[in-house]
N, C-alpha and C. Protein backbone atom coordinates (compact mmCIF):
# COMPACT_ATOMS: atom_id res chain seq x y z
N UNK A 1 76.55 -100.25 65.51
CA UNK A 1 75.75 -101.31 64.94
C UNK A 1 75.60 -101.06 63.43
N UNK A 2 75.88 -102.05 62.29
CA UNK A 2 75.76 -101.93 60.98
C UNK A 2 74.37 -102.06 60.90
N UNK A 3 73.63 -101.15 59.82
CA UNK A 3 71.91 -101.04 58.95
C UNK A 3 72.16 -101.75 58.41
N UNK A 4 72.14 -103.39 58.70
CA UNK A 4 71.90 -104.61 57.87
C UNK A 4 70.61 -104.58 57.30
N UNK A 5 70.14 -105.58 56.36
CA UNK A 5 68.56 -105.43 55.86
C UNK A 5 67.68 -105.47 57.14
N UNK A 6 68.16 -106.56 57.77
CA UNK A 6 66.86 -107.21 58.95
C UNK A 6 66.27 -105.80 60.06
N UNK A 7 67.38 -105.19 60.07
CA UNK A 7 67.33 -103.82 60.79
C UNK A 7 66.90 -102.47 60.40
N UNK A 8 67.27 -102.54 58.53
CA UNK A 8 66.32 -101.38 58.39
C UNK A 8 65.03 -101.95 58.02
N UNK A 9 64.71 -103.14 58.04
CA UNK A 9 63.27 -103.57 57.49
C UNK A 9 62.41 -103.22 59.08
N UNK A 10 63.09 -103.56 60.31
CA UNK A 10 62.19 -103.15 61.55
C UNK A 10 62.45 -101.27 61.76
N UNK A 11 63.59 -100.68 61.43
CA UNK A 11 63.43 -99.34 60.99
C UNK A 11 62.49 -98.61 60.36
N UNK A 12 62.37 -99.30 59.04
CA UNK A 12 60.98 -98.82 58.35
C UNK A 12 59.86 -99.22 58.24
N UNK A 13 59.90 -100.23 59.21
CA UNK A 13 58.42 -100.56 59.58
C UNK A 13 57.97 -99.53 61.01
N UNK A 14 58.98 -99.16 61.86
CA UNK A 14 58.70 -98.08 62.80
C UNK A 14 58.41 -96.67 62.06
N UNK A 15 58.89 -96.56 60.96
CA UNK A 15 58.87 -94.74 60.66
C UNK A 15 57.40 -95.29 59.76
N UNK A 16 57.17 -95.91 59.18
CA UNK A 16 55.55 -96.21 58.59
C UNK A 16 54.81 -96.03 59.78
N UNK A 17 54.79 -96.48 60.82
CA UNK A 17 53.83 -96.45 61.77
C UNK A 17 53.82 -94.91 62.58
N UNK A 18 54.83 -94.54 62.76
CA UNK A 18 54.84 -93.26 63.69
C UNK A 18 54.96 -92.38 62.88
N UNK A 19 55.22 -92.14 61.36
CA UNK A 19 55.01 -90.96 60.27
C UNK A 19 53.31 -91.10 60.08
N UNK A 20 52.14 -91.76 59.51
CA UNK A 20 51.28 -92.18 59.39
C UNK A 20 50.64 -91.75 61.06
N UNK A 21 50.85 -92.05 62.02
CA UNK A 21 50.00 -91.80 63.55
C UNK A 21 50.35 -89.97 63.33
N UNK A 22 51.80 -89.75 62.79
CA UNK A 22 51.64 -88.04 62.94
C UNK A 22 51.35 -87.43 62.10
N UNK A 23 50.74 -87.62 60.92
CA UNK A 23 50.46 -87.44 59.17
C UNK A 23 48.75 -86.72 59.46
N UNK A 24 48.34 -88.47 60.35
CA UNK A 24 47.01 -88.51 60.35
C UNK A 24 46.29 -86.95 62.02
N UNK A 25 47.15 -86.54 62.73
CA UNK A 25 47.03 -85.99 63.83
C UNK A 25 47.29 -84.86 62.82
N UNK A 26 48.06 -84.48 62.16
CA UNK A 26 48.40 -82.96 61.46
C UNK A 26 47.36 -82.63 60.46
N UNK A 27 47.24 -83.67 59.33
CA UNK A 27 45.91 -83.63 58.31
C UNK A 27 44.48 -83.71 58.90
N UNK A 28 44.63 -83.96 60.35
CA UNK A 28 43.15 -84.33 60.68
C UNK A 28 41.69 -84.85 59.85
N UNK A 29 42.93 -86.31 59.60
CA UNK A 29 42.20 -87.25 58.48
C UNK A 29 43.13 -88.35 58.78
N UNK A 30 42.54 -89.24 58.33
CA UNK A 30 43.11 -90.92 58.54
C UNK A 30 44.19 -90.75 57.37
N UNK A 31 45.46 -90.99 57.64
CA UNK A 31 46.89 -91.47 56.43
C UNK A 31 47.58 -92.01 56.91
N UNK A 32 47.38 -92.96 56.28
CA UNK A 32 48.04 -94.61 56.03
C UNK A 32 49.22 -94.40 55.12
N UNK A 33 50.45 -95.42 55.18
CA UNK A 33 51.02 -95.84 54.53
C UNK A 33 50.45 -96.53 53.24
N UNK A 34 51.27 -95.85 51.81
CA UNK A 34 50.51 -96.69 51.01
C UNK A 34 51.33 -97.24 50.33
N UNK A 35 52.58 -97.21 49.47
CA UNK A 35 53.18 -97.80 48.71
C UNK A 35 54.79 -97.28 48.93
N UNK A 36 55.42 -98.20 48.40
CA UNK A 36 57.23 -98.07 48.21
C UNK A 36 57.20 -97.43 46.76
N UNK A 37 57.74 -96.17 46.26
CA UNK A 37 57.63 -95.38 45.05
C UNK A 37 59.04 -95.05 45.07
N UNK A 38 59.38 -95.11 43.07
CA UNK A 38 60.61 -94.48 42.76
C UNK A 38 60.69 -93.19 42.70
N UNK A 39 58.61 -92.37 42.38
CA UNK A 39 59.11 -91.52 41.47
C UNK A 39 59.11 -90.31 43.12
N UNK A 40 59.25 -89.05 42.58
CA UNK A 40 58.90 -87.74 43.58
C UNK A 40 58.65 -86.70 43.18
N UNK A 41 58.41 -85.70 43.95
CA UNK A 41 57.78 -84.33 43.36
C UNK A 41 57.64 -83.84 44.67
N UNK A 42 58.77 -82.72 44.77
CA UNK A 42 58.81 -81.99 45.67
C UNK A 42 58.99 -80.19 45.67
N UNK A 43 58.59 -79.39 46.23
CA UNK A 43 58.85 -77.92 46.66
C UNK A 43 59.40 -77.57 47.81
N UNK A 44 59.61 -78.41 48.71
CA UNK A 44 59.98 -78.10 50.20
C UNK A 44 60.04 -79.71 51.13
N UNK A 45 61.72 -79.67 51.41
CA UNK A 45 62.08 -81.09 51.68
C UNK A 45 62.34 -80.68 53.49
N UNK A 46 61.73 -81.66 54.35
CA UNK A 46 62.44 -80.97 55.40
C UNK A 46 63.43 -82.24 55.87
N UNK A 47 64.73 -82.12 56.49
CA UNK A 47 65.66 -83.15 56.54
C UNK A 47 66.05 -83.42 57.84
N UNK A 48 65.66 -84.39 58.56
CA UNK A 48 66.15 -85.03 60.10
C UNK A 48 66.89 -85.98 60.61
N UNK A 49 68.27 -85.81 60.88
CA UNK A 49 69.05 -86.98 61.27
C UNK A 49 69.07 -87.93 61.97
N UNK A 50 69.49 -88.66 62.13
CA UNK A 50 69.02 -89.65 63.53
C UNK A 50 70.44 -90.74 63.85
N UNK A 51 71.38 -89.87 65.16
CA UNK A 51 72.13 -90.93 65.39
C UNK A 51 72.13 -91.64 66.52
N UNK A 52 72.89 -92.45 66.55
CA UNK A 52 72.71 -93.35 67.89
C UNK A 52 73.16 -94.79 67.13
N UNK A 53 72.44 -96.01 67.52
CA UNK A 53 72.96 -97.43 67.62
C UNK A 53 73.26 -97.58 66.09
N UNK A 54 72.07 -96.56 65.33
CA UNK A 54 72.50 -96.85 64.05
C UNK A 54 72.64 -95.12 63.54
N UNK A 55 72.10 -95.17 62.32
CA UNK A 55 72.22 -93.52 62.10
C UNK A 55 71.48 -93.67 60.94
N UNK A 56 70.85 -92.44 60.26
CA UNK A 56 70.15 -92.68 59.61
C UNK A 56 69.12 -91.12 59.17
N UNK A 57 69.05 -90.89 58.08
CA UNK A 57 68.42 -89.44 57.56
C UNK A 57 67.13 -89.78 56.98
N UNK A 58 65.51 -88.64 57.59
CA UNK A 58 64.40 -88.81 56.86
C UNK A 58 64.40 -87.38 56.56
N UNK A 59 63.46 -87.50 55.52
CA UNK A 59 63.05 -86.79 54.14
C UNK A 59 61.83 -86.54 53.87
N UNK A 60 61.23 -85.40 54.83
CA UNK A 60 60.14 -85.56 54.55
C UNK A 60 59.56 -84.49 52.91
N UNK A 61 59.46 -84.96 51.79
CA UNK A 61 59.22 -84.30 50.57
C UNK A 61 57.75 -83.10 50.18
N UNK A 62 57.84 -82.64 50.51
CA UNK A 62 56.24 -81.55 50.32
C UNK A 62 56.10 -80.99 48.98
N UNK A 63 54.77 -80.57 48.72
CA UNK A 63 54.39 -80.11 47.63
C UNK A 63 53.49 -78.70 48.19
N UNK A 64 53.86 -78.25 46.75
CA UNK A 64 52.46 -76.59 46.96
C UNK A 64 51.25 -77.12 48.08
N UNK A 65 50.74 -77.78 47.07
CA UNK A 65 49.60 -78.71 47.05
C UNK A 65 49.37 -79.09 48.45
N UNK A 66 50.70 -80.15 49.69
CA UNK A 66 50.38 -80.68 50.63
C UNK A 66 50.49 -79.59 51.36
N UNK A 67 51.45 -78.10 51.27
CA UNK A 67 51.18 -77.22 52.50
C UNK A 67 50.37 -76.30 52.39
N UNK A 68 49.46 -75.91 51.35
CA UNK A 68 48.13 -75.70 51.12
C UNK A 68 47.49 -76.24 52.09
N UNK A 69 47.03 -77.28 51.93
CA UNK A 69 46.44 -78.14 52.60
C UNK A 69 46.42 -78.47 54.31
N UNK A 70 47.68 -78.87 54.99
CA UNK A 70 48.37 -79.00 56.02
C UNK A 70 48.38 -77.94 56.62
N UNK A 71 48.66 -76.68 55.78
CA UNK A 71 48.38 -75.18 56.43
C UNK A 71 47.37 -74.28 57.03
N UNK A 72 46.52 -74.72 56.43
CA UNK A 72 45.00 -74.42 56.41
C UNK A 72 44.53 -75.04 57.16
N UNK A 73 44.67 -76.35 57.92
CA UNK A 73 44.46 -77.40 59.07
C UNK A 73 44.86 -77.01 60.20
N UNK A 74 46.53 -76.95 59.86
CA UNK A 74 47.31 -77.06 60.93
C UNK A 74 47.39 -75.77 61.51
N UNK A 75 47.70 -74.35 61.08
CA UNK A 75 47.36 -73.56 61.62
C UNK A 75 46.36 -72.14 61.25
N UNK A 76 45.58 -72.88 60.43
CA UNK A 76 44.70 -71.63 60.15
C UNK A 76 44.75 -71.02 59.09
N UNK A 77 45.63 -71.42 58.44
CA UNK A 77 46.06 -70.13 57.54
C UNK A 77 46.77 -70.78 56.36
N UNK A 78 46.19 -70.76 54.75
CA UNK A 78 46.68 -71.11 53.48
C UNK A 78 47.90 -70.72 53.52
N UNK A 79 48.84 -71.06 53.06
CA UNK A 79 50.03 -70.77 52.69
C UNK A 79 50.78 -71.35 51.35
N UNK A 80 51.94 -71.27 50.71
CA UNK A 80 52.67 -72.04 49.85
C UNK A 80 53.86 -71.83 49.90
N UNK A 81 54.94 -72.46 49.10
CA UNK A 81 56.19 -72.45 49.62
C UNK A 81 56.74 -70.99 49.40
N UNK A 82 56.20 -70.11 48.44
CA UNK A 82 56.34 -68.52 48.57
C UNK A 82 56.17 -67.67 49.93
N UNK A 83 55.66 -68.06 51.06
CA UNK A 83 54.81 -67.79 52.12
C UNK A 83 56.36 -67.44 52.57
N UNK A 84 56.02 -65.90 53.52
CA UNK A 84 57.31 -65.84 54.26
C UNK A 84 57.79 -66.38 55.79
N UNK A 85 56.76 -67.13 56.05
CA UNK A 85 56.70 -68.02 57.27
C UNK A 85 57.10 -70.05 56.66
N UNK A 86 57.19 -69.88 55.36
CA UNK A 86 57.02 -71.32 55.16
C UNK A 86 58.03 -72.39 55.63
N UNK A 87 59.54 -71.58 56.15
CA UNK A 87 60.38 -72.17 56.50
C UNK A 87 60.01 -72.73 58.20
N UNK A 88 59.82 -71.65 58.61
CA UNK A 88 59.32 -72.48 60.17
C UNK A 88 57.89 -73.33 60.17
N UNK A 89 57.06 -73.39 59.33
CA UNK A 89 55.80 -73.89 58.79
C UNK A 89 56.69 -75.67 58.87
N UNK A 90 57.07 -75.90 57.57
CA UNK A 90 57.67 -76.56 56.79
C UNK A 90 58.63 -77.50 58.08
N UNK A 91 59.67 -76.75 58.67
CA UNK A 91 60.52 -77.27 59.75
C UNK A 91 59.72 -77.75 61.47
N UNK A 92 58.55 -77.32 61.90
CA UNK A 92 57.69 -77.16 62.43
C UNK A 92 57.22 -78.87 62.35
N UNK A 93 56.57 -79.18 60.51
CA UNK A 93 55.89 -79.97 60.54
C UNK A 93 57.10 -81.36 60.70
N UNK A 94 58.14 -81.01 60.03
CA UNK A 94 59.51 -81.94 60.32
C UNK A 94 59.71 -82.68 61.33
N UNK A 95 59.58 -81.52 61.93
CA UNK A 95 59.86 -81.98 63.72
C UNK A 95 58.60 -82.33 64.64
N UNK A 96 57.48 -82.40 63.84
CA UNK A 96 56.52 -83.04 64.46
C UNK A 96 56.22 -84.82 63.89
N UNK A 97 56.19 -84.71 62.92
CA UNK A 97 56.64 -86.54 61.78
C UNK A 97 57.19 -86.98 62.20
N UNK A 98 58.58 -86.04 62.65
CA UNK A 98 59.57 -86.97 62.95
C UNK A 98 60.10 -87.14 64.73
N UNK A 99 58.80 -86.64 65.23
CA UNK A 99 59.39 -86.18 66.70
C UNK A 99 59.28 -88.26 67.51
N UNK A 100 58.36 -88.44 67.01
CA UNK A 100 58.03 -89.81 68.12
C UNK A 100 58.99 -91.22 67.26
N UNK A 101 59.96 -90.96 66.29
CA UNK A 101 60.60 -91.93 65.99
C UNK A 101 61.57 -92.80 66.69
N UNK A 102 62.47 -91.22 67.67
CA UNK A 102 63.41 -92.16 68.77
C UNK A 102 62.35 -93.25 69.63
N UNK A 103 61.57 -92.53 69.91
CA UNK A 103 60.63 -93.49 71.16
C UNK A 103 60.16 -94.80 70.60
N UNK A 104 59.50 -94.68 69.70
CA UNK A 104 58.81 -95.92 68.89
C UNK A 104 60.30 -97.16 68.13
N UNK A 105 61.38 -96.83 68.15
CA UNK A 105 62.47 -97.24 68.03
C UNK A 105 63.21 -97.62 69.11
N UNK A 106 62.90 -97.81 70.28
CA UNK A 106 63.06 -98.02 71.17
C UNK A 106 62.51 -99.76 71.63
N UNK A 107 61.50 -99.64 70.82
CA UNK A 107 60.42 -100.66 71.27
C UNK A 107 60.94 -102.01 70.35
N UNK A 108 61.70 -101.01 69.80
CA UNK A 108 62.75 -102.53 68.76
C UNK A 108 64.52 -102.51 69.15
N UNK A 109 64.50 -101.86 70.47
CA UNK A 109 65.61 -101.96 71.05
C UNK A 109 67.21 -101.05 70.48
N UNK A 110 66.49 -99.68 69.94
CA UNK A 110 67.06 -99.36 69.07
C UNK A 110 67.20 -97.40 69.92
N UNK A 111 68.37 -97.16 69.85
CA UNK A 111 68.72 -95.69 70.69
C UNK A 111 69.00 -94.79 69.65
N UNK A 112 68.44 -93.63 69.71
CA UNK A 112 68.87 -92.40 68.37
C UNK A 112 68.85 -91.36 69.12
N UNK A 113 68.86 -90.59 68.57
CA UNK A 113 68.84 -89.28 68.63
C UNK A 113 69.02 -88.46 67.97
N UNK A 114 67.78 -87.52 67.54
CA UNK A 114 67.51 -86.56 66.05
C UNK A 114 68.07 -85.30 66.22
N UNK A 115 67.99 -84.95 65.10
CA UNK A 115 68.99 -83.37 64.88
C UNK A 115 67.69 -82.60 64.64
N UNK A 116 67.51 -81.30 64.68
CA UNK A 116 66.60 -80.12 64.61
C UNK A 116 66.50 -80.39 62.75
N UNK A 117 65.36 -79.82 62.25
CA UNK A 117 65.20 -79.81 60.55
C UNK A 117 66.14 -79.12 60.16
N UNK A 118 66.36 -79.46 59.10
CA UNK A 118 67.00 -78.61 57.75
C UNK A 118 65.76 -78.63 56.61
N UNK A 119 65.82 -76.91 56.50
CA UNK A 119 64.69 -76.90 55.08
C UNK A 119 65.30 -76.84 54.13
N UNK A 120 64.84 -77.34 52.63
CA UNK A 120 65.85 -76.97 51.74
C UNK A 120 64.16 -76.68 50.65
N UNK A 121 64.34 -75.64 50.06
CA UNK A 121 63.19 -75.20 48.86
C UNK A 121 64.01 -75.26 47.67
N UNK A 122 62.96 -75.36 46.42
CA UNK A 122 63.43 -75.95 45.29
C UNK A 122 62.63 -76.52 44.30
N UNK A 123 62.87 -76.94 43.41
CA UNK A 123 61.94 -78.05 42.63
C UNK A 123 62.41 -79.54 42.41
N UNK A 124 61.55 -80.25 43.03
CA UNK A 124 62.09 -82.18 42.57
C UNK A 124 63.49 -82.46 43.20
N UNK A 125 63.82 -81.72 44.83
CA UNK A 125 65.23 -81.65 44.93
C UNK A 125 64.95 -83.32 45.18
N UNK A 126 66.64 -84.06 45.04
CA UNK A 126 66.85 -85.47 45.38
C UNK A 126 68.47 -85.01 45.99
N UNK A 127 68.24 -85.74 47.30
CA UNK A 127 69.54 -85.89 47.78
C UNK A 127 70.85 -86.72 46.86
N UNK A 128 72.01 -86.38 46.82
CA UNK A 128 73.02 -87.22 46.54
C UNK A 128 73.70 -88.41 47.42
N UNK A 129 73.34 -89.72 47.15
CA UNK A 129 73.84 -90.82 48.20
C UNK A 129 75.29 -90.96 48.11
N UNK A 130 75.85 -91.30 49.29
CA UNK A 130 76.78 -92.40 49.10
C UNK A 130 76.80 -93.32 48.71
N UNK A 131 77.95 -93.97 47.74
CA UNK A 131 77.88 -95.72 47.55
C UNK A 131 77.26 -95.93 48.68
N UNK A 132 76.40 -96.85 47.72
CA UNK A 132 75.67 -98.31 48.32
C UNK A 132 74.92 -97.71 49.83
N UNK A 133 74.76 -96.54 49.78
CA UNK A 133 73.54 -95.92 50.96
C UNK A 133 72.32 -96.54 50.22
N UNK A 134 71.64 -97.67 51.72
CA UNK A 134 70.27 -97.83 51.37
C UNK A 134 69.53 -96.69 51.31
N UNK A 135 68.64 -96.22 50.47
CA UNK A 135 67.03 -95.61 50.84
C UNK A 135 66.12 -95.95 50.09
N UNK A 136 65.27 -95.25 50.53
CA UNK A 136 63.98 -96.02 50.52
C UNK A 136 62.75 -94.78 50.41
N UNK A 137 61.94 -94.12 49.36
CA UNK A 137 60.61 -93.77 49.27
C UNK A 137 59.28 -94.22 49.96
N UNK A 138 58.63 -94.18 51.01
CA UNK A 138 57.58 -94.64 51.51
C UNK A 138 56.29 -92.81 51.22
N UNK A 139 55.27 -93.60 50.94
CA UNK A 139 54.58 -93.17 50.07
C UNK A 139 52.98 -93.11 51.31
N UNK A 140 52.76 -92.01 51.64
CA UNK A 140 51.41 -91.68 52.71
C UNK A 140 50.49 -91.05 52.41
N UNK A 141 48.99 -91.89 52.35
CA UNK A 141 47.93 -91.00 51.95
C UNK A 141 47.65 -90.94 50.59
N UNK A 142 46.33 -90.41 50.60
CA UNK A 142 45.57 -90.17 49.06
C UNK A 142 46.28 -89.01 48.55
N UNK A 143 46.70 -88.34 49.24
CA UNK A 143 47.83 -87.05 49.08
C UNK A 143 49.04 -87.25 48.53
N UNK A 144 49.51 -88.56 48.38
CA UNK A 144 50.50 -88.96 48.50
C UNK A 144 52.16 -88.17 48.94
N UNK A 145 51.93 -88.03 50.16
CA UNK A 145 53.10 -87.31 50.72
C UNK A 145 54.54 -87.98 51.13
N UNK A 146 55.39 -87.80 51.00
CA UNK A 146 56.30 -88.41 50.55
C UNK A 146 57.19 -88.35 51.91
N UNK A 147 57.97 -89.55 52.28
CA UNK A 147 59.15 -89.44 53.38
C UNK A 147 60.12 -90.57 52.69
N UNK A 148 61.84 -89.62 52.60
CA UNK A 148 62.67 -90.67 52.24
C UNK A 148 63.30 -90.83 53.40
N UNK A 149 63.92 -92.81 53.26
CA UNK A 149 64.75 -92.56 54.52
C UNK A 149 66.13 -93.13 54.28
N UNK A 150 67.24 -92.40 54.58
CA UNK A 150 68.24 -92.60 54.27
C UNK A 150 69.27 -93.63 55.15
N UNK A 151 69.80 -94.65 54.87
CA UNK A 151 70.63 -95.42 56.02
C UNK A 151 72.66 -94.80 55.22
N UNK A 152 73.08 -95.03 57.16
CA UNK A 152 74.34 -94.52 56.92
C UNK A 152 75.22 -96.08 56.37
N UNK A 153 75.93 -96.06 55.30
CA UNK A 153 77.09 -96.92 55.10
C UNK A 153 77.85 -97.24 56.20
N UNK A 154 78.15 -96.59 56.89
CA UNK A 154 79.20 -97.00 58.11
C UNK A 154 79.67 -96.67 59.18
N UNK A 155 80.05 -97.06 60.14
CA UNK A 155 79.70 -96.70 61.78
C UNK A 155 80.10 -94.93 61.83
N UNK A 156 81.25 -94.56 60.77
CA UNK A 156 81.99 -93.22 61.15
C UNK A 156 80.97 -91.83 60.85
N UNK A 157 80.06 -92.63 59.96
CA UNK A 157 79.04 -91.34 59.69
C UNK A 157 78.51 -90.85 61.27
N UNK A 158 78.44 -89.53 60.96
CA UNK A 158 77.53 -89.29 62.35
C UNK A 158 77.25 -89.69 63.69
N UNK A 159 79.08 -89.36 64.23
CA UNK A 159 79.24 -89.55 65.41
C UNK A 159 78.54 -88.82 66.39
N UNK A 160 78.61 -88.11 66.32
CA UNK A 160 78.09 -86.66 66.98
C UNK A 160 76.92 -85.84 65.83
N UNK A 161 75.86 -85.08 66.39
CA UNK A 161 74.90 -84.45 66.00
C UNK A 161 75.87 -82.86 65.19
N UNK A 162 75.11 -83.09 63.86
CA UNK A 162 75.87 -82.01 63.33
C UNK A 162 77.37 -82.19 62.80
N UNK A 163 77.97 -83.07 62.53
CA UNK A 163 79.03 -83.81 61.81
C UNK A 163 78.71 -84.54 60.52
């Protein structure tokens, strides 16, 4: 199936709703979707594939600042991207954002299936697109925590998990 507009517009209206329901369960605080943003600022990106009817990569972007925060919530304990646990921290929270997307994608008649995180640490990393790959910045919380989502150009991307 081609990521025409009409399809990633019900795409990213599913990852707003089920990033935001798991944002707000991890921060144990209400976060909402708030805005479509160019800019970013990141320390720790965690990266989740998603193939099936269509295919498609999210991005979830972190800061010092949000796993400070998230850490200290989520399990007890301050941390930052120096932390020698921050990679399973970081991949942990990946795969929790991004765990209820196949399901809630479903409900728009839509089959995936996600790949395990990739962490990548750094400063302000930005992925490199393919021509004419849609994405898209969606912007969560007073925190403003960041998820990009990447659509594949064409059916051959990501036949198989890990290709």
């Amino acid at each position: 199936m081609k990521l025409d507009a009409q399809i990633l517009a019900k795409i990213v209206g599913q990852v707003k709703v089920s990033v935001s329901r798991k944002l707000t369960s991890i921060c144990q605080e209400e976060v909402k979707f708030e805005r479509v943003t160019k800019e970013f600022t990141n320390n720790l990106v965690g990266i989740v594939s998603f193939i099936g009817d269509v295919s498609f990569i999210l991005l979830i972007m972190l800061t010092d600042e949000h796993i400070r925060k998230i850490s200290s919530k989520f399990v007890g304990v301050e941390m930052d991207s120096s932390s020698d646990d921050i990679g399973d921290l970081t991949s942990e929270i990946a795969n929790i954002v991004f765990g209820d997307i196949d399901m809630d994608l479903k409900t728009i008649d839509l089959r995936t299936e996600r790949s395990l995180p990739t962490i990548l640490k750094g400063k302000d990393m930005q992925p490199v697109l393919r021509k004419k790959a849609p994405s898209i910045i969606l912007s969560f919380g007073k925190d403003n925590i960041l998820v990009e989502m990447i659509g594949a150009t064409d059916d051959s991307l990501h036949k198989k998990p890990g290709s």
